[in-house]
Protein backbone atom coordinates (compact mmCIF):
# COMPACT_ATOMS: atom_id res chain seq x y z
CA UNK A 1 121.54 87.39 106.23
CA UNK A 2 122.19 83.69 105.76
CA UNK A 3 120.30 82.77 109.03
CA UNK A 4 118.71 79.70 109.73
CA UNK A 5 115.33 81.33 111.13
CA UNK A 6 114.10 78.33 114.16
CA UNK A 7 112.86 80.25 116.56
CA UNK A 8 111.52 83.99 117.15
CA UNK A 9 114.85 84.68 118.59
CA UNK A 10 115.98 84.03 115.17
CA UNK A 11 113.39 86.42 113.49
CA UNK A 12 114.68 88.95 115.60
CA UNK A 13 118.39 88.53 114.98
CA UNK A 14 117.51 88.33 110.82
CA UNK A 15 115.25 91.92 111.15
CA UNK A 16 118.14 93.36 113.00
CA UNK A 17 120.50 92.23 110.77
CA UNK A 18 118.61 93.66 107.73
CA UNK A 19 118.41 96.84 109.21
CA UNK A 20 122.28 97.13 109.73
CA UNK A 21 122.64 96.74 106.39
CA UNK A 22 121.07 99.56 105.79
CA UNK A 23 116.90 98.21 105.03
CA UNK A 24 114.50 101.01 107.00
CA UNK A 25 112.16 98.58 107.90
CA UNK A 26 112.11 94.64 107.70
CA UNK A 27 108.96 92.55 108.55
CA UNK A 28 110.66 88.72 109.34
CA UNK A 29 107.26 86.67 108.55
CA UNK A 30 106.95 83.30 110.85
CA UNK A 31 104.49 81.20 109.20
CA UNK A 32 107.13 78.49 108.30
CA UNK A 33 107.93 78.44 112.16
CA UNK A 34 106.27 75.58 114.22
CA UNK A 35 103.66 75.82 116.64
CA UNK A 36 99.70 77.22 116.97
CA UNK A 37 100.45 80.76 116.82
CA UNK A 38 102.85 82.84 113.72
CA UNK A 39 104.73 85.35 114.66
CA UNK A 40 105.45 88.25 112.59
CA UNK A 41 108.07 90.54 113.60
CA UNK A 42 108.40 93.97 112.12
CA UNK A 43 111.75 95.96 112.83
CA UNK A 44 111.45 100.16 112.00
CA UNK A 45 112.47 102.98 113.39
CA UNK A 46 109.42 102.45 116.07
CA UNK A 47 111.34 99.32 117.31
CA UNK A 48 110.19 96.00 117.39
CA UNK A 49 106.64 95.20 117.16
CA UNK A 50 105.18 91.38 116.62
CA UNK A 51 101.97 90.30 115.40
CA UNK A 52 99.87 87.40 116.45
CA UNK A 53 97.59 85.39 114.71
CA UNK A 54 96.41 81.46 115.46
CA UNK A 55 97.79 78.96 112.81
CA UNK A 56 95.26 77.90 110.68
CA UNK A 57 95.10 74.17 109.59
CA UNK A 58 95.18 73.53 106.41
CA UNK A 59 97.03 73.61 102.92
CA UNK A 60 96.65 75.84 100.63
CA UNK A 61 98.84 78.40 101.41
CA UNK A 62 101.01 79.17 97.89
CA UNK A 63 101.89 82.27 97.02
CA UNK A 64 101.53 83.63 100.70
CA UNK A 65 104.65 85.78 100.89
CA UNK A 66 103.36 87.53 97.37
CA UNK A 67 100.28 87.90 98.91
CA UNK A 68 101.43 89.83 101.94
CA UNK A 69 104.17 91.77 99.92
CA UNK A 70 101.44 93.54 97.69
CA UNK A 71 98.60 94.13 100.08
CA UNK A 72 101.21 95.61 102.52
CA UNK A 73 102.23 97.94 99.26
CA UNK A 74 98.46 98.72 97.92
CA UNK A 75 97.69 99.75 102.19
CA UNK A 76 100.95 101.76 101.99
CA UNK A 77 100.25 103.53 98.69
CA UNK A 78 96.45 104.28 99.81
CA UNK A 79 98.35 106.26 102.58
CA UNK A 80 98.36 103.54 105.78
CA UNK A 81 101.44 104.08 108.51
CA UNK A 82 103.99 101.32 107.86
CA UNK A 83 102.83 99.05 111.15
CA UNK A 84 98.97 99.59 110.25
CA UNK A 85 99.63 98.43 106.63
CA UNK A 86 101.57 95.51 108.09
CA UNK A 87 98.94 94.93 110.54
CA UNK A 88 95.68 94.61 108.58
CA UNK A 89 97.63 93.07 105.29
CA UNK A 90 98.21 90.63 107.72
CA UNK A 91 94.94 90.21 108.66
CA UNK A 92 93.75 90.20 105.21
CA UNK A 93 96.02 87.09 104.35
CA UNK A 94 94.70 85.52 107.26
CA UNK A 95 91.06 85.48 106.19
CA UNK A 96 92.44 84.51 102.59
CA UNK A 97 94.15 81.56 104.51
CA UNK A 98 91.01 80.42 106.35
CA UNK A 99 88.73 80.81 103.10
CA UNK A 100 91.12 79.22 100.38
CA UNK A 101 88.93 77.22 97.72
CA UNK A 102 91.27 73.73 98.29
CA UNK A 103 92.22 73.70 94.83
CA UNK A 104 95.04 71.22 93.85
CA UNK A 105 96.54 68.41 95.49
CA UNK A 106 99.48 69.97 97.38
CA UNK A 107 99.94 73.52 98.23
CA UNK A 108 96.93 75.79 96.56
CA UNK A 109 96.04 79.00 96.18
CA UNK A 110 94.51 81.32 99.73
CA UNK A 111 91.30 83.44 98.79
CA UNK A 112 92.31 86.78 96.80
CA UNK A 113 88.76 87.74 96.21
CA UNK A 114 87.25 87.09 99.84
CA UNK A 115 86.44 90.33 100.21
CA UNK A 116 84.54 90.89 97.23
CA UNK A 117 82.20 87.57 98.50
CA UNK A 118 79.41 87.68 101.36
């Protein structure tokens, strides 16, 4: 869209745009935004819907927009409604946030595997 995304008002305008141009759905991810919460705003044919989650401190969060991308597409491809995929992929990266191993110096890796751990 060539937005400059500051502000949820800006997530909104980019998802809208994206659907004029013809996308069926666009989810307009907020973790780069500022503040305690992220915002995630997901534009279908439902409407608008936004999902909450507190920031979690930290920094090892590479490789998050991957992350979200392919657990959204394994929940979709197991059958899961577009927001419910969105939803608990969401809530999957979250945990993966909040466990990440603190590899590296700068920006590491989340948690893949938490899941498959106790």
């Amino acid at each position: 869209t060539g937005l400059t995304i500051e502000d949820i008002g800006g997530q909104m305008e980019a998802a809208h745009q994206l659907m004029a141009m013809g996308a069926r759905a666009a989810l307009v991810k907020g973790g780069h935004l500022e503040g305690p919460t992220v915002r995630d705003i997901l534009v279908s044919s439902r409407g608008l819907e936004m999902m909450e989650r507190p920031r979690l401190p930290g920094r090892n969060t590479h490789g998050t927009g991957c992350t979200l991308a392919s657990a959204i597409a394994g929940l979709l491809a197991d059958g899961a409604a577009l927001p419910d995929a969105v939803r608990r992929a969401g809530d999957y990266l979250h945990e993966a946030i909040a466990r990440a191993p603190g590899f590296g110096a700068g920006h590491g890796p989340v948690n893949h595997a938490w899941v498959m751990r106790p």
